[in-house]
PDB file of N, CA and C in Angstrom:
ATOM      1  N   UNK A   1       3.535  21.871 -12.445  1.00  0.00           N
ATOM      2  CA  UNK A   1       3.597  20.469 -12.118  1.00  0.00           C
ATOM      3  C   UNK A   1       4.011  19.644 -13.324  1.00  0.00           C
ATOM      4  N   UNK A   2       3.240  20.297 -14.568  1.00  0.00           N
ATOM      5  CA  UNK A   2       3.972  19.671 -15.445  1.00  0.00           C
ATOM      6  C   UNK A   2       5.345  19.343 -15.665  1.00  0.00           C
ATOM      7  N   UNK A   3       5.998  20.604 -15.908  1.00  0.00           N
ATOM      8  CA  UNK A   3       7.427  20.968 -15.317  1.00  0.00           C
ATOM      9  C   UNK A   3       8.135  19.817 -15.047  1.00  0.00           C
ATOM     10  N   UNK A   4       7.598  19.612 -13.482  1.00  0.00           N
ATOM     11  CA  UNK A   4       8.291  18.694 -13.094  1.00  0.00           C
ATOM     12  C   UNK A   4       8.648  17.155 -13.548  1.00  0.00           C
ATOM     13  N   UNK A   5       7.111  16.523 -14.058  1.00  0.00           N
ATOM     14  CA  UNK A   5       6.953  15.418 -14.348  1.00  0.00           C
ATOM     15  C   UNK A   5       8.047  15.572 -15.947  1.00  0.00           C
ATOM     16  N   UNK A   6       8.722  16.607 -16.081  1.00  0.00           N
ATOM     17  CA  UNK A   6       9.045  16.710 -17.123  1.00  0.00           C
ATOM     18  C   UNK A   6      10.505  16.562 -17.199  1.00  0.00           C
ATOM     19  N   UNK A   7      10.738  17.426 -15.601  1.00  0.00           N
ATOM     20  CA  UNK A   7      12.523  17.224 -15.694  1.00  0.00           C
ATOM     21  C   UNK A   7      13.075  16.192 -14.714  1.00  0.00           C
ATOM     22  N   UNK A   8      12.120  15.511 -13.838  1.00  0.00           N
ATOM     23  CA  UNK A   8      12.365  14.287 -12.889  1.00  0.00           C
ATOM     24  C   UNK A   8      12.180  12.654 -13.791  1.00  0.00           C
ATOM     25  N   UNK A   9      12.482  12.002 -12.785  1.00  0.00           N
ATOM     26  CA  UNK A   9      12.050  10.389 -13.307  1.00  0.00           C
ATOM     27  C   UNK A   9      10.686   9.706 -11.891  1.00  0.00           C
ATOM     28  N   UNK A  10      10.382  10.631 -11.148  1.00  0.00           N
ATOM     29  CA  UNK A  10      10.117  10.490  -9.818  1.00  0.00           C
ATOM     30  C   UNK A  10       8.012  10.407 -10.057  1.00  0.00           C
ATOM     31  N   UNK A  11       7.351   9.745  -9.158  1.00  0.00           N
ATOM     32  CA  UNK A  11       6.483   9.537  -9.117  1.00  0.00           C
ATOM     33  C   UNK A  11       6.022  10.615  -8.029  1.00  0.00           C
ATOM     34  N   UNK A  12       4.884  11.455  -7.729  1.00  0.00           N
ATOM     35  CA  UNK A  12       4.793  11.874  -6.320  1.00  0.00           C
ATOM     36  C   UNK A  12       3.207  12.493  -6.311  1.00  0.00           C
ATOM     37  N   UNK A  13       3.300  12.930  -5.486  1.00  0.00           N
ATOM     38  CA  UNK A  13       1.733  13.475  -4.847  1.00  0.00           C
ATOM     39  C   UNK A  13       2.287  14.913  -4.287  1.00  0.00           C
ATOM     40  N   UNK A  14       1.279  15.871  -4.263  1.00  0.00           N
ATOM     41  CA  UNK A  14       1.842  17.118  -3.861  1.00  0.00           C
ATOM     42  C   UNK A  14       0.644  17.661  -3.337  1.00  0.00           C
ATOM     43  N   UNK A  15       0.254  18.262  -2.154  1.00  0.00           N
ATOM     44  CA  UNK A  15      -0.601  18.884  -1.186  1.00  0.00           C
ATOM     45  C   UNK A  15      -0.797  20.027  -1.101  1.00  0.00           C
ATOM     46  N   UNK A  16      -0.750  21.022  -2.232  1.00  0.00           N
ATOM     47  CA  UNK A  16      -0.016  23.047  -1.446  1.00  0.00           C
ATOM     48  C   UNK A  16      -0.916  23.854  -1.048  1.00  0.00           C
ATOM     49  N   UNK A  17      -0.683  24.548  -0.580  1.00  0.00           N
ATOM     50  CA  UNK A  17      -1.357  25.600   0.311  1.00  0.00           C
ATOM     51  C   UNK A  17      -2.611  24.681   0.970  1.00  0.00           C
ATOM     52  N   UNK A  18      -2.300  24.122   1.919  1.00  0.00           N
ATOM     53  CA  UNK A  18      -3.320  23.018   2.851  1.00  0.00           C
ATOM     54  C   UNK A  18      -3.632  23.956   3.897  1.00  0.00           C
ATOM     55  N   UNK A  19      -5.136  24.263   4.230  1.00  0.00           N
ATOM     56  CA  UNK A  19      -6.081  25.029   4.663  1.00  0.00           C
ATOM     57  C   UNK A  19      -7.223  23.722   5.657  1.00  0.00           C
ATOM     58  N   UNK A  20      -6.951  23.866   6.706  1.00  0.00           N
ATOM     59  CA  UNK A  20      -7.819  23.204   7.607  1.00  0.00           C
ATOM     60  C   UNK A  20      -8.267  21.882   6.742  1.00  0.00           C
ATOM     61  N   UNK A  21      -6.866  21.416   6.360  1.00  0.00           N
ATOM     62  CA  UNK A  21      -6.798  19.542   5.908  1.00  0.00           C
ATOM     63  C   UNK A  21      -6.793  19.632   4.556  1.00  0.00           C
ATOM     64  N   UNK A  22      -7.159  20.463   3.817  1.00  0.00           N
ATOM     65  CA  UNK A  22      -8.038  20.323   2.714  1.00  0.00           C
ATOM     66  C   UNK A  22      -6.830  21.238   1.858  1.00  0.00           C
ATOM     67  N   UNK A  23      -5.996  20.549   0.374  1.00  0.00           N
ATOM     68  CA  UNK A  23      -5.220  21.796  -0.075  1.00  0.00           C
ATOM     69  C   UNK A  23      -5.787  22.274  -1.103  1.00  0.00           C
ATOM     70  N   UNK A  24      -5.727  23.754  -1.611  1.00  0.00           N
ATOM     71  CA  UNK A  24      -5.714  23.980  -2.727  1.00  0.00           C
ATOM     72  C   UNK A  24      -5.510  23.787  -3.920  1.00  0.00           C
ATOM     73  N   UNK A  25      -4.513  22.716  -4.067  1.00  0.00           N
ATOM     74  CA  UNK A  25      -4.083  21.876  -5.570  1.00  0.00           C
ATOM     75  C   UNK A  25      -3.631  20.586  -5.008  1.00  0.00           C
ATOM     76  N   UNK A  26      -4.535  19.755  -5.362  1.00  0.00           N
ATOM     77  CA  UNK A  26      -4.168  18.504  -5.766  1.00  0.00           C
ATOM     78  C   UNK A  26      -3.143  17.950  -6.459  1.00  0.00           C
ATOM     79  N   UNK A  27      -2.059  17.520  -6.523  1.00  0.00           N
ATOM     80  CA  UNK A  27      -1.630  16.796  -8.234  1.00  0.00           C
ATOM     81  C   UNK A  27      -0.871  15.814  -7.805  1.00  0.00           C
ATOM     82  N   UNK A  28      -1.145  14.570  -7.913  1.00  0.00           N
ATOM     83  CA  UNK A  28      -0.480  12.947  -7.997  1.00  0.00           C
ATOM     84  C   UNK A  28      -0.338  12.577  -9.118  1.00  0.00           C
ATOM     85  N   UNK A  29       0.762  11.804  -9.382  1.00  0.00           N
ATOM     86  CA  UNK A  29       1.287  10.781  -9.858  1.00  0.00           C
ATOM     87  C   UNK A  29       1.536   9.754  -9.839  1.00  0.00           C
ATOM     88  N   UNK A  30       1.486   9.175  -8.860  1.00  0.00           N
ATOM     89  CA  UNK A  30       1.636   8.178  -8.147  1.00  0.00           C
ATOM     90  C   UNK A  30       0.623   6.782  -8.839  1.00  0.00           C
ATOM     91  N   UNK A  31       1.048   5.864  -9.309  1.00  0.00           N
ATOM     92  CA  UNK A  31       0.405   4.761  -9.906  1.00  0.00           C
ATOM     93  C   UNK A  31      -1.399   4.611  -9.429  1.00  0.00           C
ATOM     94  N   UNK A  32      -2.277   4.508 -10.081  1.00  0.00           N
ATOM     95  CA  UNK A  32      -3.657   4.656 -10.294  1.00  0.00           C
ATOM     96  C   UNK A  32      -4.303   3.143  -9.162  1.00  0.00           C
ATOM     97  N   UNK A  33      -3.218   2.385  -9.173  1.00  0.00           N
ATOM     98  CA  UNK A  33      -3.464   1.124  -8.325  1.00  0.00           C
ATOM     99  C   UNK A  33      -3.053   1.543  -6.772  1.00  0.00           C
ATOM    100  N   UNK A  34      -1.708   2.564  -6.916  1.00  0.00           N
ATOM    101  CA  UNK A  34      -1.742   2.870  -5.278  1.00  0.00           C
ATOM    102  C   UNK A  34      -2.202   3.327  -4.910  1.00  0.00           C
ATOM    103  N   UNK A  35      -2.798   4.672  -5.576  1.00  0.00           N
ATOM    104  CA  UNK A  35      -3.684   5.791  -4.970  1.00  0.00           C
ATOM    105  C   UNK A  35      -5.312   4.956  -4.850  1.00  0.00           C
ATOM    106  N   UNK A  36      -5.709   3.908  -4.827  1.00  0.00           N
ATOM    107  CA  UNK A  36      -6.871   3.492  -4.791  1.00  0.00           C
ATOM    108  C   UNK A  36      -6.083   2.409  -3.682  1.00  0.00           C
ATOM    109  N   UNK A  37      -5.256   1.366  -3.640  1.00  0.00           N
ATOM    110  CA  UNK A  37      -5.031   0.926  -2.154  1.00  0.00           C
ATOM    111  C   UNK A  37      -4.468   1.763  -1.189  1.00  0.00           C
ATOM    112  N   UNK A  38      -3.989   2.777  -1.414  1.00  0.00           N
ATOM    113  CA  UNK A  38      -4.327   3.644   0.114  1.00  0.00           C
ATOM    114  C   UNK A  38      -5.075   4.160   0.196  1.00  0.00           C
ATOM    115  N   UNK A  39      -5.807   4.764  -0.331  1.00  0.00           N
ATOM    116  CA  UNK A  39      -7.672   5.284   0.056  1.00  0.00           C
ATOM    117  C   UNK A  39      -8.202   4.317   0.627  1.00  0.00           C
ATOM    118  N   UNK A  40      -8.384   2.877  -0.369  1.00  0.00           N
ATOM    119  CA  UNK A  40      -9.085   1.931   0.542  1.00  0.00           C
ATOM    120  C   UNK A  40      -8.722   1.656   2.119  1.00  0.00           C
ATOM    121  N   UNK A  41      -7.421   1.415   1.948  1.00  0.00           N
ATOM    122  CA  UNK A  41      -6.610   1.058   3.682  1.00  0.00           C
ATOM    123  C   UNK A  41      -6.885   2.349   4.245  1.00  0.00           C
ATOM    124  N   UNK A  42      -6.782   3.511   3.747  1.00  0.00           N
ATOM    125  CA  UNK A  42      -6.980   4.656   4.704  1.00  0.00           C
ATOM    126  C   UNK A  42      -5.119   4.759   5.552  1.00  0.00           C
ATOM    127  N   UNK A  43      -4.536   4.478   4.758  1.00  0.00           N
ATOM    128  CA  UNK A  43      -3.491   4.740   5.094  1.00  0.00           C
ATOM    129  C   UNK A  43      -2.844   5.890   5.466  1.00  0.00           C
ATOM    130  N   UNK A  44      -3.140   6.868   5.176  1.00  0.00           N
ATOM    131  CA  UNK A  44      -3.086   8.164   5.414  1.00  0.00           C
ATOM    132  C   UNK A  44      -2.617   8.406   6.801  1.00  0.00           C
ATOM    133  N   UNK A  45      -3.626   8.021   7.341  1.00  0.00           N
ATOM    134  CA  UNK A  45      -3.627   7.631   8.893  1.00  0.00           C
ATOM    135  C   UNK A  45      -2.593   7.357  10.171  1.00  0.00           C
ATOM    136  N   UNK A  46      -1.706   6.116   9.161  1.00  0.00           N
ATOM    137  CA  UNK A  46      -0.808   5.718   9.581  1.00  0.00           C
ATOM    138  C   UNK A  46       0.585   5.777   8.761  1.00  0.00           C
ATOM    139  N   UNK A  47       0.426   6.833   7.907  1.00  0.00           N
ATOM    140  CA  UNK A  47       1.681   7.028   7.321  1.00  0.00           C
ATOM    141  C   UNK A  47       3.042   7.664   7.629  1.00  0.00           C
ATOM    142  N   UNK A  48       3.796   6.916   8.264  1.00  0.00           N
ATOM    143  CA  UNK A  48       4.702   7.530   8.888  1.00  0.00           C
ATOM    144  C   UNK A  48       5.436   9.148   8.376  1.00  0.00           C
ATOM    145  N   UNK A  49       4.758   8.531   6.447  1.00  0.00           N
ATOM    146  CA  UNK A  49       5.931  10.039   5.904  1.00  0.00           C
ATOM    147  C   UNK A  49       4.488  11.246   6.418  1.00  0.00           C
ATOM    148  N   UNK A  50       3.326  11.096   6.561  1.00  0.00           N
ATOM    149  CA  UNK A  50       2.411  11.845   6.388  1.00  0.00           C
ATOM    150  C   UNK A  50       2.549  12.519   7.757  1.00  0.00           C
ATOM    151  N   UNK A  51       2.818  11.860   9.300  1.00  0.00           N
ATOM    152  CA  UNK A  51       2.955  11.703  10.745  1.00  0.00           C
ATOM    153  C   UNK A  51       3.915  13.072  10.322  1.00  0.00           C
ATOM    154  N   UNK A  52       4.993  12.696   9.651  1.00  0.00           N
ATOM    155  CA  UNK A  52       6.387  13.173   9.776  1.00  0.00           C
ATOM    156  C   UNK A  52       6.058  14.855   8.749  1.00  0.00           C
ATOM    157  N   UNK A  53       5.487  14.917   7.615  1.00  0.00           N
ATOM    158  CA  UNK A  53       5.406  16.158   7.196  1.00  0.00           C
ATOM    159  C   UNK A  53       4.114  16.605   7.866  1.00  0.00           C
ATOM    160  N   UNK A  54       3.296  16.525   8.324  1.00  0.00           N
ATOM    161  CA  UNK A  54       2.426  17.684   9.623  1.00  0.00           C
ATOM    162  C   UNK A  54       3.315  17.906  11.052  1.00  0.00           C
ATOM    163  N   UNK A  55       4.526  17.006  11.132  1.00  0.00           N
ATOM    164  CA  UNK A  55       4.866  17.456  12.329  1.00  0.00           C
ATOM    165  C   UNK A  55       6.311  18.719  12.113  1.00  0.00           C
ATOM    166  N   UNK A  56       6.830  18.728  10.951  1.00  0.00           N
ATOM    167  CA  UNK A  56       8.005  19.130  10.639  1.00  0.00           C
ATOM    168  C   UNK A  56       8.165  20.047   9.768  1.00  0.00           C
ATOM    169  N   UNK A  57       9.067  20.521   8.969  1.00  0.00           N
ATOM    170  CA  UNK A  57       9.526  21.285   8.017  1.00  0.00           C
ATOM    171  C   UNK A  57      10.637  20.950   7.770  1.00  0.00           C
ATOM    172  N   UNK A  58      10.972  20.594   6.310  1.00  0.00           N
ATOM    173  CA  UNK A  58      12.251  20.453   5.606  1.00  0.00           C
ATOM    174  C   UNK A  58      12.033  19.438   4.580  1.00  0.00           C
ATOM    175  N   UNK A  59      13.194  18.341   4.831  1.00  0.00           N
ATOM    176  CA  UNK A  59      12.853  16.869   3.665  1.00  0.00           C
ATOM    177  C   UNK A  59      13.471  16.021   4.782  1.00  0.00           C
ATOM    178  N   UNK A  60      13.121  14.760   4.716  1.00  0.00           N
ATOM    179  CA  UNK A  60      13.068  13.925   4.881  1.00  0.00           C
ATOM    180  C   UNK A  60      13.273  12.332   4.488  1.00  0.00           C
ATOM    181  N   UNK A  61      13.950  11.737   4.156  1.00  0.00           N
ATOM    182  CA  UNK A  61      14.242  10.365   3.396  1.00  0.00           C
ATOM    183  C   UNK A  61      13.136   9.422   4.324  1.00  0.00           C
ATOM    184  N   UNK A  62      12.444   8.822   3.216  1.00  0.00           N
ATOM    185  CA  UNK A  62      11.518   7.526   4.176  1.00  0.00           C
ATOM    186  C   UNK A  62      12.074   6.479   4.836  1.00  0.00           C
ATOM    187  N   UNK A  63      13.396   6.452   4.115  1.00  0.00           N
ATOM    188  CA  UNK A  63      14.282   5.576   4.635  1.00  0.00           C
ATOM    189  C   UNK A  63      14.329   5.862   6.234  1.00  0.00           C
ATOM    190  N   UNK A  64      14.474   6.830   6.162  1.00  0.00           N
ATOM    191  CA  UNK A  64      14.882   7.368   8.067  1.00  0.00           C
ATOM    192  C   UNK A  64      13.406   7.120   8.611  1.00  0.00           C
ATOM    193  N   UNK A  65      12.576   7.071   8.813  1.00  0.00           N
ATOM    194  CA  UNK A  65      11.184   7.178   8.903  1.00  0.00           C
ATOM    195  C   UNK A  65      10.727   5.471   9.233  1.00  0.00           C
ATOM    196  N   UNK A  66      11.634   4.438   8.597  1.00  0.00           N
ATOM    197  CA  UNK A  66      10.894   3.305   8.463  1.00  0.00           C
ATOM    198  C   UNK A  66      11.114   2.817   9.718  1.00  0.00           C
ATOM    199  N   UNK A  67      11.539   2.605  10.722  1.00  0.00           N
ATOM    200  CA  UNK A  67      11.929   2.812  12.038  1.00  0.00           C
ATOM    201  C   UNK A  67      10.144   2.700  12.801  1.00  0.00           C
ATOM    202  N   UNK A  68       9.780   3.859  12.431  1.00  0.00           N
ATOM    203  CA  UNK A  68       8.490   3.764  12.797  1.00  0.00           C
ATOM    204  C   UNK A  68       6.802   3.821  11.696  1.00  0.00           C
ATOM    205  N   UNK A  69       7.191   2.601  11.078  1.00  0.00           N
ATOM    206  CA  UNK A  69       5.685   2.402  10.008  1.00  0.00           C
ATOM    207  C   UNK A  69       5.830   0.625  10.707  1.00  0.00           C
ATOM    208  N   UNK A  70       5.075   1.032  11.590  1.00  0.00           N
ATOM    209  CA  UNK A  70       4.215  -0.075  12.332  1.00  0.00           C
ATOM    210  C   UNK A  70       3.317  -0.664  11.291  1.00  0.00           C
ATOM    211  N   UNK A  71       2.709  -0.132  10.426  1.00  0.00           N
ATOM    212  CA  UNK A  71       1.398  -0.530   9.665  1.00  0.00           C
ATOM    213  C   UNK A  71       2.407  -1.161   8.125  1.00  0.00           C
ATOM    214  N   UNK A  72       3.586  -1.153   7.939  1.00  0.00           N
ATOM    215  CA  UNK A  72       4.065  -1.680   6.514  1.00  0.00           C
ATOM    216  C   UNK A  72       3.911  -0.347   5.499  1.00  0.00           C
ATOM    217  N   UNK A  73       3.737   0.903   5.544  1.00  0.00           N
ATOM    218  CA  UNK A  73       2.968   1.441   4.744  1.00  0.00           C
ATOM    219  C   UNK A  73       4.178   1.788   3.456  1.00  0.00           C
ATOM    220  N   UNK A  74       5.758   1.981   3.973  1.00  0.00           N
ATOM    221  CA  UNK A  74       6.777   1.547   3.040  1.00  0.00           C
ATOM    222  C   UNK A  74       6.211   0.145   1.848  1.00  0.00           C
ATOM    223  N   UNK A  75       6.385  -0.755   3.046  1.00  0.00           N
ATOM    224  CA  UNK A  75       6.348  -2.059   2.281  1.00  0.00           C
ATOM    225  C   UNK A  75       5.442  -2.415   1.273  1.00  0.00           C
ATOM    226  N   UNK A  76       4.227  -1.680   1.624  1.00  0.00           N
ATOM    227  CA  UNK A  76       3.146  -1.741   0.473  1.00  0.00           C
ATOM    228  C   UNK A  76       3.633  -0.712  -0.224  1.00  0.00           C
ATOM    229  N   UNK A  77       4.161   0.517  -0.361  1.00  0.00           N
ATOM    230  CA  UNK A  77       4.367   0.979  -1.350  1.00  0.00           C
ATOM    231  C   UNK A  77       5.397   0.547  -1.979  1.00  0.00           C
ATOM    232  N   UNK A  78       6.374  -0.434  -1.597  1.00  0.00           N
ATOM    233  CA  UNK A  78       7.285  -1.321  -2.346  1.00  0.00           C
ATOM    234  C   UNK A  78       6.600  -2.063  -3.485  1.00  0.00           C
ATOM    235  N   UNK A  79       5.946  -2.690  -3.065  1.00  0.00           N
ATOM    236  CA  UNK A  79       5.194  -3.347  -3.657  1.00  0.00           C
ATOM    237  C   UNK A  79       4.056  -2.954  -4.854  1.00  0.00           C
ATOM    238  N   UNK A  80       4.283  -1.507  -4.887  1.00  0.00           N
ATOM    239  CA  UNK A  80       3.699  -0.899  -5.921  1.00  0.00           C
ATOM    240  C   UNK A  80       4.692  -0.145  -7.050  1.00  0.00           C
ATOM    241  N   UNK A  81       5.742  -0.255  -6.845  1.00  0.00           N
ATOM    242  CA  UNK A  81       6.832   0.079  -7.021  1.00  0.00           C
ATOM    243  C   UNK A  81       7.396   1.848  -6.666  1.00  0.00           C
ATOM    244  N   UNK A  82       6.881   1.824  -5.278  1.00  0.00           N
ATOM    245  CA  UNK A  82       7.409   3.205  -4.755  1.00  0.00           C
ATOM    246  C   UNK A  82       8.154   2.609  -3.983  1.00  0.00           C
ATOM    247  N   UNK A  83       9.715   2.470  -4.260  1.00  0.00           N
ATOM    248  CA  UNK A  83      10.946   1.882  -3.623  1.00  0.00           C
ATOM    249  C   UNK A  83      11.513   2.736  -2.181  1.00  0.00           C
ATOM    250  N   UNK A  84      11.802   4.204  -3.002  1.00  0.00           N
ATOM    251  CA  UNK A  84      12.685   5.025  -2.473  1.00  0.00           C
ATOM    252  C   UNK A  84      12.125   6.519  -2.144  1.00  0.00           C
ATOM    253  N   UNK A  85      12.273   7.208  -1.477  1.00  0.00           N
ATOM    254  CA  UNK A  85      11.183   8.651  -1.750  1.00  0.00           C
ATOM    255  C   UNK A  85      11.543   9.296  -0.343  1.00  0.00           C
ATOM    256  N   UNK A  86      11.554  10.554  -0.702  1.00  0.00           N
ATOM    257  CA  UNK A  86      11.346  11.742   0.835  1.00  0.00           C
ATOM    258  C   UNK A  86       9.826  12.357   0.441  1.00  0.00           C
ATOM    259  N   UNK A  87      10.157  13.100   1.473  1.00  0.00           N
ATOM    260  CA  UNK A  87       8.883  13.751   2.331  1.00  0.00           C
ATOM    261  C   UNK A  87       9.431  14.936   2.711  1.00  0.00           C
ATOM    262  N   UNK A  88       8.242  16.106   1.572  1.00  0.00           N
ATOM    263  CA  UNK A  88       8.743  17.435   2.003  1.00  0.00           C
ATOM    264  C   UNK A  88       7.793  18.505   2.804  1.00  0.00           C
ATOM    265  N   UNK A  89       7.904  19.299   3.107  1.00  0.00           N
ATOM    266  CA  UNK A  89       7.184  20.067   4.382  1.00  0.00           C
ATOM    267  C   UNK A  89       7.479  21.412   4.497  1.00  0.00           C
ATOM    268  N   UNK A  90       6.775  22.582   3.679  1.00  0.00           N
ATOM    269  CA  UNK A  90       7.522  24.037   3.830  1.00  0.00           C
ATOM    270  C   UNK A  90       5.632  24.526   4.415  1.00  0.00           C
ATOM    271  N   UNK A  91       6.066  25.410   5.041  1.00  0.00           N
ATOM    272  CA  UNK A  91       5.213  26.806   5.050  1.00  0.00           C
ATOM    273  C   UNK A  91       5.007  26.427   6.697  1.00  0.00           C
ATOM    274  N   UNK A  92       4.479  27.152   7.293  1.00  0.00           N
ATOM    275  CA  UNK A  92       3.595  26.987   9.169  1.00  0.00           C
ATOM    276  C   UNK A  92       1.955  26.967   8.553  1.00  0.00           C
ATOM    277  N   UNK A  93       1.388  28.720   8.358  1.00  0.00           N
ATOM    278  CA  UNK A  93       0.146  29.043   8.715  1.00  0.00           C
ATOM    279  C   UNK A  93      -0.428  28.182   6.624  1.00  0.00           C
ATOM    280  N   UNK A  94       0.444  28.414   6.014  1.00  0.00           N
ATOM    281  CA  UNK A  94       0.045  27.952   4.982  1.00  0.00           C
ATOM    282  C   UNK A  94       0.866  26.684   4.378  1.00  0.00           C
ATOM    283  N   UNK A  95       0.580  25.482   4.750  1.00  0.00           N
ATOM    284  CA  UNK A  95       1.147  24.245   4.502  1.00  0.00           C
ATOM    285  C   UNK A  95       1.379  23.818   2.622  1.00  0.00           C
ATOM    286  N   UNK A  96       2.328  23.320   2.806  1.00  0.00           N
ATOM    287  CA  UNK A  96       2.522  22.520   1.417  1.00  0.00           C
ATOM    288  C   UNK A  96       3.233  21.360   1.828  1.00  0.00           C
ATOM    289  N   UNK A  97       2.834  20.089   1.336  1.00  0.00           N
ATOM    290  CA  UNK A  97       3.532  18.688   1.644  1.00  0.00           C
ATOM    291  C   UNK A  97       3.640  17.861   0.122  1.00  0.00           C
ATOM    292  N   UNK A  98       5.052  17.237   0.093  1.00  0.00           N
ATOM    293  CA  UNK A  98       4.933  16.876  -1.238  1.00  0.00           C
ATOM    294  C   UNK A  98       5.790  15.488  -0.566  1.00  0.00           C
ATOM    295  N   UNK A  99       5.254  14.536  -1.466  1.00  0.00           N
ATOM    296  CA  UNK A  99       5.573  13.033  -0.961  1.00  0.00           C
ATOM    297  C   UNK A  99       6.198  12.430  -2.808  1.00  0.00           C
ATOM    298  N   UNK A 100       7.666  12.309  -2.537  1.00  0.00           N
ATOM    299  CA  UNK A 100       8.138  11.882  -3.788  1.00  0.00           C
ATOM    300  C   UNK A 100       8.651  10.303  -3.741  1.00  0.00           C
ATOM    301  N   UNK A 101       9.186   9.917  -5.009  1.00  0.00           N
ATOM    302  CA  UNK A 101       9.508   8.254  -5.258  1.00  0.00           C
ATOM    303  C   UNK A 101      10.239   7.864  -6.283  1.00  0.00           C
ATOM    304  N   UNK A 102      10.798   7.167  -6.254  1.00  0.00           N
ATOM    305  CA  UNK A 102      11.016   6.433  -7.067  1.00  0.00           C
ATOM    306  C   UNK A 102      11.286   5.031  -6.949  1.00  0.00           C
ATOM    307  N   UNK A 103      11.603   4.381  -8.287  1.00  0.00           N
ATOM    308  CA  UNK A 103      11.358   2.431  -8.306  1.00  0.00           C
ATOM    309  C   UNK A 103      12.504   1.832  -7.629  1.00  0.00           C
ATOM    310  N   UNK A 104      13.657   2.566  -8.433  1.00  0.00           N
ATOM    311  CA  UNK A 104      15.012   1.899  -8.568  1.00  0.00           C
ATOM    312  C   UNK A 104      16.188   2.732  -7.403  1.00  0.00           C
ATOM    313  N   UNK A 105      15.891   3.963  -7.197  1.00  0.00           N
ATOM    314  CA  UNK A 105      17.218   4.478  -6.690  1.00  0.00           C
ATOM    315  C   UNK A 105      16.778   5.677  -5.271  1.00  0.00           C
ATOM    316  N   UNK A 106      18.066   5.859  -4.359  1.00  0.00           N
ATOM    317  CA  UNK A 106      17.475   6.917  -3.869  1.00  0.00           C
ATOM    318  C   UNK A 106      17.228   8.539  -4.807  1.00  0.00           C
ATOM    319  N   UNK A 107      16.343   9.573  -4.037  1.00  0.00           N
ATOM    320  CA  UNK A 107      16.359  10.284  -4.792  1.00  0.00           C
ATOM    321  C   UNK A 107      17.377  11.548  -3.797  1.00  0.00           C
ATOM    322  N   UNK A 108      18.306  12.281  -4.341  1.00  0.00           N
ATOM    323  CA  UNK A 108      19.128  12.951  -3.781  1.00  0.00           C
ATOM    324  C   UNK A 108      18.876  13.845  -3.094  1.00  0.00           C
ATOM    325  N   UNK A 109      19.208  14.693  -2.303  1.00  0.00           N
ATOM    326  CA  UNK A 109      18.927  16.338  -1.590  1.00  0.00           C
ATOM    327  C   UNK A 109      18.958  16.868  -2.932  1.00  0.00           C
ATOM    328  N   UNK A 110      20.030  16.850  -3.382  1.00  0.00           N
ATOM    329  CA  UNK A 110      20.287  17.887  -5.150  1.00  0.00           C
ATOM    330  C   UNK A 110      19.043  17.598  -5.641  1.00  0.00           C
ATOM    331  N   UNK A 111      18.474  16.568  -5.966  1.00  0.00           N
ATOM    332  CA  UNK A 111      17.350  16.319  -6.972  1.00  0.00           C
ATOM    333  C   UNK A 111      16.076  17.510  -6.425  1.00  0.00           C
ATOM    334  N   UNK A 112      16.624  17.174  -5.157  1.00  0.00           N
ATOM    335  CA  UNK A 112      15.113  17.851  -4.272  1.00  0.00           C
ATOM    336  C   UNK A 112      14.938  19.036  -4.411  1.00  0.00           C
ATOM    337  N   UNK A 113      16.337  20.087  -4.566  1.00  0.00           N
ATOM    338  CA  UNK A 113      16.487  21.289  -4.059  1.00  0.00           C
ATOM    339  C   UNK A 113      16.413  21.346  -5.736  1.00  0.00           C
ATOM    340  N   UNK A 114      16.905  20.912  -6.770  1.00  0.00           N
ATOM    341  CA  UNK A 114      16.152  20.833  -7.998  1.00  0.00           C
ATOM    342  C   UNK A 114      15.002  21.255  -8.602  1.00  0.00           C
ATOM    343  N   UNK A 115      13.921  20.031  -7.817  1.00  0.00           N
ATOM    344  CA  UNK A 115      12.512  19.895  -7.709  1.00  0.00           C
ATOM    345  C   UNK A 115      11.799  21.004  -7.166  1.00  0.00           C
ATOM    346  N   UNK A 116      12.466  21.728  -6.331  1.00  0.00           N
ATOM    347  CA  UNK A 116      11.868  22.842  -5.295  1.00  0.00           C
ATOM    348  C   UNK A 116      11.767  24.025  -6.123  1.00  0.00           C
ATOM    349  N   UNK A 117      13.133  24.157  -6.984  1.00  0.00           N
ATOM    350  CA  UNK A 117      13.447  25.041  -7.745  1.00  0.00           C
ATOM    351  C   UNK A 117      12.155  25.309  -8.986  1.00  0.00           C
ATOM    352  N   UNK A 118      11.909  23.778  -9.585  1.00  0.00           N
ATOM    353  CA  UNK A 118      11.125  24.044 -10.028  1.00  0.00           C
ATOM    354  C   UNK A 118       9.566  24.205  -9.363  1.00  0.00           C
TER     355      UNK A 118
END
């Protein structure tokens, strides 16, 4: 994980090997102010990218996704400065979900398949 935070510019949260809700490794990045207003809101809930990686496998742009965040949950993360970001989704019986970002730009498929790499 280090790794990563090492060869990206990207903010993210990562879920792996998720076992009846609960994953085996934790590791966020994600600003210390967002990860405490979505706990509080319980956003989780209604997170369209979250809806979208338990229902799927692959990546995902949030962009495509905003269509359906009834609750703003983009917009508040705008506002924290998580601008731009996909939503990734590998395994069936053993889940991994990784929710990436950034401030200023989209982040590419290349970056992703990058990121994966590492």
């Amino acid at each position: 994980m280090q790794r990563l935070t090492q060869v990206t510019d990207w903010t993210f949260a990562l879920g792996l090997h998720i076992r009846f809700a609960n994953p085996t490794l934790r590791y966020v990045t994600y600003p210390r102010e967002w990860v405490d207003f979505y706990t509080e809101k319980e956003l989780v809930f209604v997170d369209p990218a979250v809806r979208w990686a338990i229902a799927n496998q692959g990546v995902c742009d949030w962009a495509d996704l905003s269509d359906n965040d009834e609750s703003d949950v983009f917009g508040a993360a705008a506002r924290f400065g998580l601008r731009f970001g996909k939503v990734v989704a590998i395994g069936e019986l053993d889940r991994s979900l990784g929710f990436f970002s950034h401030a200023s730009r989209p982040i590419t498929d290349e970056e992703i398949a990058q990121g994966q790499t590492v």
